[in-house]
N, C-alpha and C. Protein backbone atom coordinates (compact mmCIF):
# COMPACT_ATOMS: atom_id res chain seq x y z
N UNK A 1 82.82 85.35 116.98
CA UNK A 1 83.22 86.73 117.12
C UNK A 1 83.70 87.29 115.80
N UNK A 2 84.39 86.78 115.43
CA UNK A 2 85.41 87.30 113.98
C UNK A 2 86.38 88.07 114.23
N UNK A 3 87.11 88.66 112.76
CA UNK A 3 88.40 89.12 112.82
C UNK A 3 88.02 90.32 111.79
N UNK A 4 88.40 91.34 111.96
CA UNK A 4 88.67 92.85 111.00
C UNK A 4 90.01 92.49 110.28
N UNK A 5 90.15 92.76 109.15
CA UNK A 5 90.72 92.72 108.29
C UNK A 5 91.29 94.11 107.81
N UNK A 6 91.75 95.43 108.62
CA UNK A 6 92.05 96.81 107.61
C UNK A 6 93.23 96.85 107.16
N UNK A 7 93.12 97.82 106.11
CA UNK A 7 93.80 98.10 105.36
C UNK A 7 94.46 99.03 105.50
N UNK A 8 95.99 98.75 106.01
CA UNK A 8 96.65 99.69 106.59
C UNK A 8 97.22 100.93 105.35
N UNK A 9 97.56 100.61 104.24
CA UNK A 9 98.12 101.07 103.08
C UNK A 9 96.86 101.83 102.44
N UNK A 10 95.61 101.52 102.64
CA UNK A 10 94.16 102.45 102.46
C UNK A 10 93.33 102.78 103.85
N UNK A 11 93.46 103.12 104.64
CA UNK A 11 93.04 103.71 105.68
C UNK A 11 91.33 104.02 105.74
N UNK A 12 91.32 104.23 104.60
CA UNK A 12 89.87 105.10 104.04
C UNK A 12 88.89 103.85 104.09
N UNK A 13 89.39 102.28 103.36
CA UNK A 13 88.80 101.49 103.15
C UNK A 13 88.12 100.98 104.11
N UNK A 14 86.98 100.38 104.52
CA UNK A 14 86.00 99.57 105.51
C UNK A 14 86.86 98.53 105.69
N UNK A 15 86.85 97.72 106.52
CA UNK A 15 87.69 96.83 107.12
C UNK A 15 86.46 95.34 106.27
N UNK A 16 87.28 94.24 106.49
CA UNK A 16 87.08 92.80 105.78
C UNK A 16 86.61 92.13 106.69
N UNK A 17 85.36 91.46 107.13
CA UNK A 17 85.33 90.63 108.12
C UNK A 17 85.52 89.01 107.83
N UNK A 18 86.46 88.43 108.70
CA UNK A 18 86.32 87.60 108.85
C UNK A 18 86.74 86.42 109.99
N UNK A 19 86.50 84.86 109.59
CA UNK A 19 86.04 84.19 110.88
C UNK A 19 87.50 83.93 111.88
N UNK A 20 87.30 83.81 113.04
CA UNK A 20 88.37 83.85 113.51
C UNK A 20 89.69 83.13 113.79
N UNK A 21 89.06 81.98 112.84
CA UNK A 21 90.65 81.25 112.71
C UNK A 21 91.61 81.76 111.87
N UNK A 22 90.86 82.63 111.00
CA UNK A 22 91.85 84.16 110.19
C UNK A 22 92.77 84.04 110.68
N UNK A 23 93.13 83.85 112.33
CA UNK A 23 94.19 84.70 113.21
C UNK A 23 95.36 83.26 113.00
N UNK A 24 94.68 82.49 112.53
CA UNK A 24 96.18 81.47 112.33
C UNK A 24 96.33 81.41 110.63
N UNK A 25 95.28 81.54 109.79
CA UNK A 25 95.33 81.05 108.80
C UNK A 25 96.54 82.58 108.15
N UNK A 26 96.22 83.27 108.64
CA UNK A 26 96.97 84.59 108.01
C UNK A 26 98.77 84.30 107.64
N UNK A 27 99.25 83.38 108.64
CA UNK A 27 100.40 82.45 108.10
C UNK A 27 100.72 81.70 107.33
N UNK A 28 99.36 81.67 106.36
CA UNK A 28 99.74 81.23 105.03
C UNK A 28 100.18 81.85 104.42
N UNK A 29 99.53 83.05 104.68
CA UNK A 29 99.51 84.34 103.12
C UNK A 29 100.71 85.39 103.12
N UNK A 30 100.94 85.64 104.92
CA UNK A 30 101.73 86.62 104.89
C UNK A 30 103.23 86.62 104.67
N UNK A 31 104.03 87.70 104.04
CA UNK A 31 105.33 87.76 103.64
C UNK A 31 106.25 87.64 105.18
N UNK A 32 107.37 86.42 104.90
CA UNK A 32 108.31 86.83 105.68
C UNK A 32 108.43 88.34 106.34
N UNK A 33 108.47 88.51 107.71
CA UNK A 33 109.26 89.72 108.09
C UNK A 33 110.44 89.89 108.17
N UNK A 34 111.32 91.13 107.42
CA UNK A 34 112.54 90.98 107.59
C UNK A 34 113.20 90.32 105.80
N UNK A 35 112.28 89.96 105.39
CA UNK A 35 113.17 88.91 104.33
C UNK A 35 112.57 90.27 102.78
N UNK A 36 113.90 89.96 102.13
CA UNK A 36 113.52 91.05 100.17
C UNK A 36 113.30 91.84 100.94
N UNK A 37 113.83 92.99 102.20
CA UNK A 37 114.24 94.35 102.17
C UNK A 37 112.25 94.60 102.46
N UNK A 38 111.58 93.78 102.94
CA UNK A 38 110.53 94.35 104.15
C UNK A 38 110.99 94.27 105.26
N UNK A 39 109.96 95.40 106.11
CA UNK A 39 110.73 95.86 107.32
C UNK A 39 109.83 94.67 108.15
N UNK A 40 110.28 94.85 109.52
CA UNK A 40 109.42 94.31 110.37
C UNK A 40 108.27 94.91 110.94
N UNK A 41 107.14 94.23 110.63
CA UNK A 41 105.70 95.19 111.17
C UNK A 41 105.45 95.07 112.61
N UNK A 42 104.72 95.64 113.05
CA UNK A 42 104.26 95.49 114.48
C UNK A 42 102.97 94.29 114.86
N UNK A 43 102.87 93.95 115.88
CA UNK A 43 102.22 92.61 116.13
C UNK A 43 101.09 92.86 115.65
N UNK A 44 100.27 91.88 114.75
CA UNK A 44 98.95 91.90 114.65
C UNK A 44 98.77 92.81 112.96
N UNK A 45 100.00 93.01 112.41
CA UNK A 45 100.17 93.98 111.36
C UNK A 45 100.71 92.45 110.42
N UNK A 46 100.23 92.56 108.74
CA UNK A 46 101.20 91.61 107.72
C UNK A 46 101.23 92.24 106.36
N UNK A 47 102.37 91.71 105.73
CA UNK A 47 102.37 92.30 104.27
C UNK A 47 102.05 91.17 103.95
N UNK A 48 101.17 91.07 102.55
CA UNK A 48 101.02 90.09 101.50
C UNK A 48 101.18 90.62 100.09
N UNK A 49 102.57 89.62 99.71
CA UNK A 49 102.66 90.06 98.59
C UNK A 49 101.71 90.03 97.10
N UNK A 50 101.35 91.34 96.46
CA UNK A 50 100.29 91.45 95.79
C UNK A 50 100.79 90.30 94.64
N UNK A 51 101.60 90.39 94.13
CA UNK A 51 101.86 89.31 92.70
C UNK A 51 101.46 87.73 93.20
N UNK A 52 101.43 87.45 94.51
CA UNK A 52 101.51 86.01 95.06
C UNK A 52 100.25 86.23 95.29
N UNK A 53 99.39 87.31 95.83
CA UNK A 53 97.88 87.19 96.26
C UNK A 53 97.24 86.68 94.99
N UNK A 54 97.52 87.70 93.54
CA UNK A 54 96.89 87.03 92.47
C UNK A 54 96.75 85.77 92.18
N UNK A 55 98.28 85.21 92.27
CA UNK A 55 98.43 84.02 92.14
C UNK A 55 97.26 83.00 92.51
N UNK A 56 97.39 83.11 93.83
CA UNK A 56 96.67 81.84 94.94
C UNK A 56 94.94 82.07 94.47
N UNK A 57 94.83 83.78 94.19
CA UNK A 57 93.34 83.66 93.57
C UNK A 57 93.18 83.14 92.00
N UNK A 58 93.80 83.32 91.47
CA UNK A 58 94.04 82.50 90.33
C UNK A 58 93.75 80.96 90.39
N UNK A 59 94.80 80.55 91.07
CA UNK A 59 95.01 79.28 91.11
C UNK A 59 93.88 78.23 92.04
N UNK A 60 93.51 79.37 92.83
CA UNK A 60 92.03 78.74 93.81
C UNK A 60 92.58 77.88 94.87
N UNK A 61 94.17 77.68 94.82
CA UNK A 61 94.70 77.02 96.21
C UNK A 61 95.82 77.93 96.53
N UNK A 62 96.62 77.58 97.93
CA UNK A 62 97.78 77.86 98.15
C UNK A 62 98.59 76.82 98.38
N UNK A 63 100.41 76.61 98.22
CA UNK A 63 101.12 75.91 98.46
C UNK A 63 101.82 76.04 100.04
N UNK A 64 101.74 74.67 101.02
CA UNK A 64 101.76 74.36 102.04
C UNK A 64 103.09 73.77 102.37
N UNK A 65 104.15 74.24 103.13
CA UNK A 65 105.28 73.26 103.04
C UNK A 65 104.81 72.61 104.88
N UNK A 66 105.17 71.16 104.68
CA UNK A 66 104.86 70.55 106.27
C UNK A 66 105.79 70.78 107.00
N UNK A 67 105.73 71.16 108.16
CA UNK A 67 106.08 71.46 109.47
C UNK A 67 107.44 70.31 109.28
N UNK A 68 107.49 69.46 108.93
CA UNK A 68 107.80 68.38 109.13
C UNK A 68 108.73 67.61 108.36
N UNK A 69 108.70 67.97 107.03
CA UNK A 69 109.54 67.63 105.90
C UNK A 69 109.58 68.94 105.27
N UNK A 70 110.26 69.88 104.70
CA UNK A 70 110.25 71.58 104.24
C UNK A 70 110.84 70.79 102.69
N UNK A 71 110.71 70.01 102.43
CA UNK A 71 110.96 69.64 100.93
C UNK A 71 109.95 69.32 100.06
N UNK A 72 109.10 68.67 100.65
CA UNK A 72 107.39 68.41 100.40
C UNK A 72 106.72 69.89 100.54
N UNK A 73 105.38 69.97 99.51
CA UNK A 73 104.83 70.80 100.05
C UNK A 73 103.55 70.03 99.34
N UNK A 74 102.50 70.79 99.71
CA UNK A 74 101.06 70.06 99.41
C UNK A 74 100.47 71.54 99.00
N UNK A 75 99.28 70.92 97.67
CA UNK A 75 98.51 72.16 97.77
C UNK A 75 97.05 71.86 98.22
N UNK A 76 96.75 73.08 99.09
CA UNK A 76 95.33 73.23 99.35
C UNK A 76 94.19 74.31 99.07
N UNK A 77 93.27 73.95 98.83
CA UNK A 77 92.39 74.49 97.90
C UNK A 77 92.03 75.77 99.07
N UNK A 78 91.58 77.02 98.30
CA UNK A 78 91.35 77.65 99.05
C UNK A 78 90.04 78.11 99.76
N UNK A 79 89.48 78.34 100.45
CA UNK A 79 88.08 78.64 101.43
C UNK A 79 87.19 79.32 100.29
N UNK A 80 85.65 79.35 100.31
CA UNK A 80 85.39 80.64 99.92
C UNK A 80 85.73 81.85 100.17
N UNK A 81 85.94 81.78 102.28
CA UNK A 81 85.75 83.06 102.73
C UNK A 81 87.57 83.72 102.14
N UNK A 82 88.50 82.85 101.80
CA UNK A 82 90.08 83.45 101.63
C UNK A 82 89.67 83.26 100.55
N UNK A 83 89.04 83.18 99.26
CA UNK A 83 88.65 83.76 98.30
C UNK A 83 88.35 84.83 97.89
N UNK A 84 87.08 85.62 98.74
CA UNK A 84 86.58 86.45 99.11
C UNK A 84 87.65 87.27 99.61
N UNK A 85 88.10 87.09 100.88
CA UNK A 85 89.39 88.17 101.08
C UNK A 85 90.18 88.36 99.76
N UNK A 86 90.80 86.89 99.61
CA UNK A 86 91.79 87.85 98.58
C UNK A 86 91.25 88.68 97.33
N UNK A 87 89.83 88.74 96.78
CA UNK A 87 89.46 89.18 95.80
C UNK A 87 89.00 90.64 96.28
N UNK A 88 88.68 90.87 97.46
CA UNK A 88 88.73 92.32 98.46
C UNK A 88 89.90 92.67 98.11
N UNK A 89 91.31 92.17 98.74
CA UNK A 89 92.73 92.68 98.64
C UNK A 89 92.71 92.93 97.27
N UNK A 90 92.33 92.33 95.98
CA UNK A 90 93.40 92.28 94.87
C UNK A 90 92.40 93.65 94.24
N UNK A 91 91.04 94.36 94.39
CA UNK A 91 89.90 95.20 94.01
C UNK A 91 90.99 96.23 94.78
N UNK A 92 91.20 96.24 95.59
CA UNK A 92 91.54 97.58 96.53
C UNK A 92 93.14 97.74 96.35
N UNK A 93 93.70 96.87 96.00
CA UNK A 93 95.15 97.05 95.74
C UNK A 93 95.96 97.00 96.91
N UNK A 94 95.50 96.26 98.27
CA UNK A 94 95.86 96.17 99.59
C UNK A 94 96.97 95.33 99.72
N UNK A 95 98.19 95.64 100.16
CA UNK A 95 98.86 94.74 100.76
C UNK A 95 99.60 94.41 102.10
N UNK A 96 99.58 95.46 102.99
CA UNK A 96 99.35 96.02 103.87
C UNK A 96 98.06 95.56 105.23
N UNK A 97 98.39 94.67 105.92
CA UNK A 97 96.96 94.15 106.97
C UNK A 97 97.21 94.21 108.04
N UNK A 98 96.01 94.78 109.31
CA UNK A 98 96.06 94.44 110.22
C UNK A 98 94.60 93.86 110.85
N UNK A 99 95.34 93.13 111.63
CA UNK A 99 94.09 92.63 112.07
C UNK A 99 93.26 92.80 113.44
N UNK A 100 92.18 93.22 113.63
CA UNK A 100 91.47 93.54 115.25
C UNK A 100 90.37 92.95 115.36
């Protein structure tokens, strides 16, 4: 099926498709709600912070802390397709997502 990707902060923009485990993986990327004076979004809504999006496209992974030990963290390389997104986000200046 997949997942829409819009851009709530560009409205105008075509939406991002992608596959639908999006709908868990998006807990990598997205900013605390509530935490550094963001508000809380509505369900199915995330901020990602733009300086950290560069980052992870930069770097071609993201950092993972385990469920399990929060002192450890692991890095994992990132997808093409969250490549692809984030190089959509970082072209359009998006930080702002919801997903349908």
């Amino acid at each position: 099926m997949g997942v829409l990707v819009y851009a709530v902060d560009h409205p105008a923009l075509p939406p991002f498709s992608m596959s639908d485990r999006f709908r868990h993986e998006v807990a990598y990327f997205m900013h605390i709600p509530g935490d550094t004076g963001h508000p809380k979004l509505p369900d199915g809504e995330y901020w990602i912070d733009p300086a950290q999006a560069r980052s992870w496209y930069e770097d071609g992974c993201i950092a993972l802390v385990s469920p399990l030990d929060s002192q450890n963290k692991t890095e994992v390389e990132l997808s093409e397709e969250q490549e692809n997104w984030l190089a959509w986000m970082l072209a359009h200046e998006v930080a702002h997502i919801r997903l349908a």
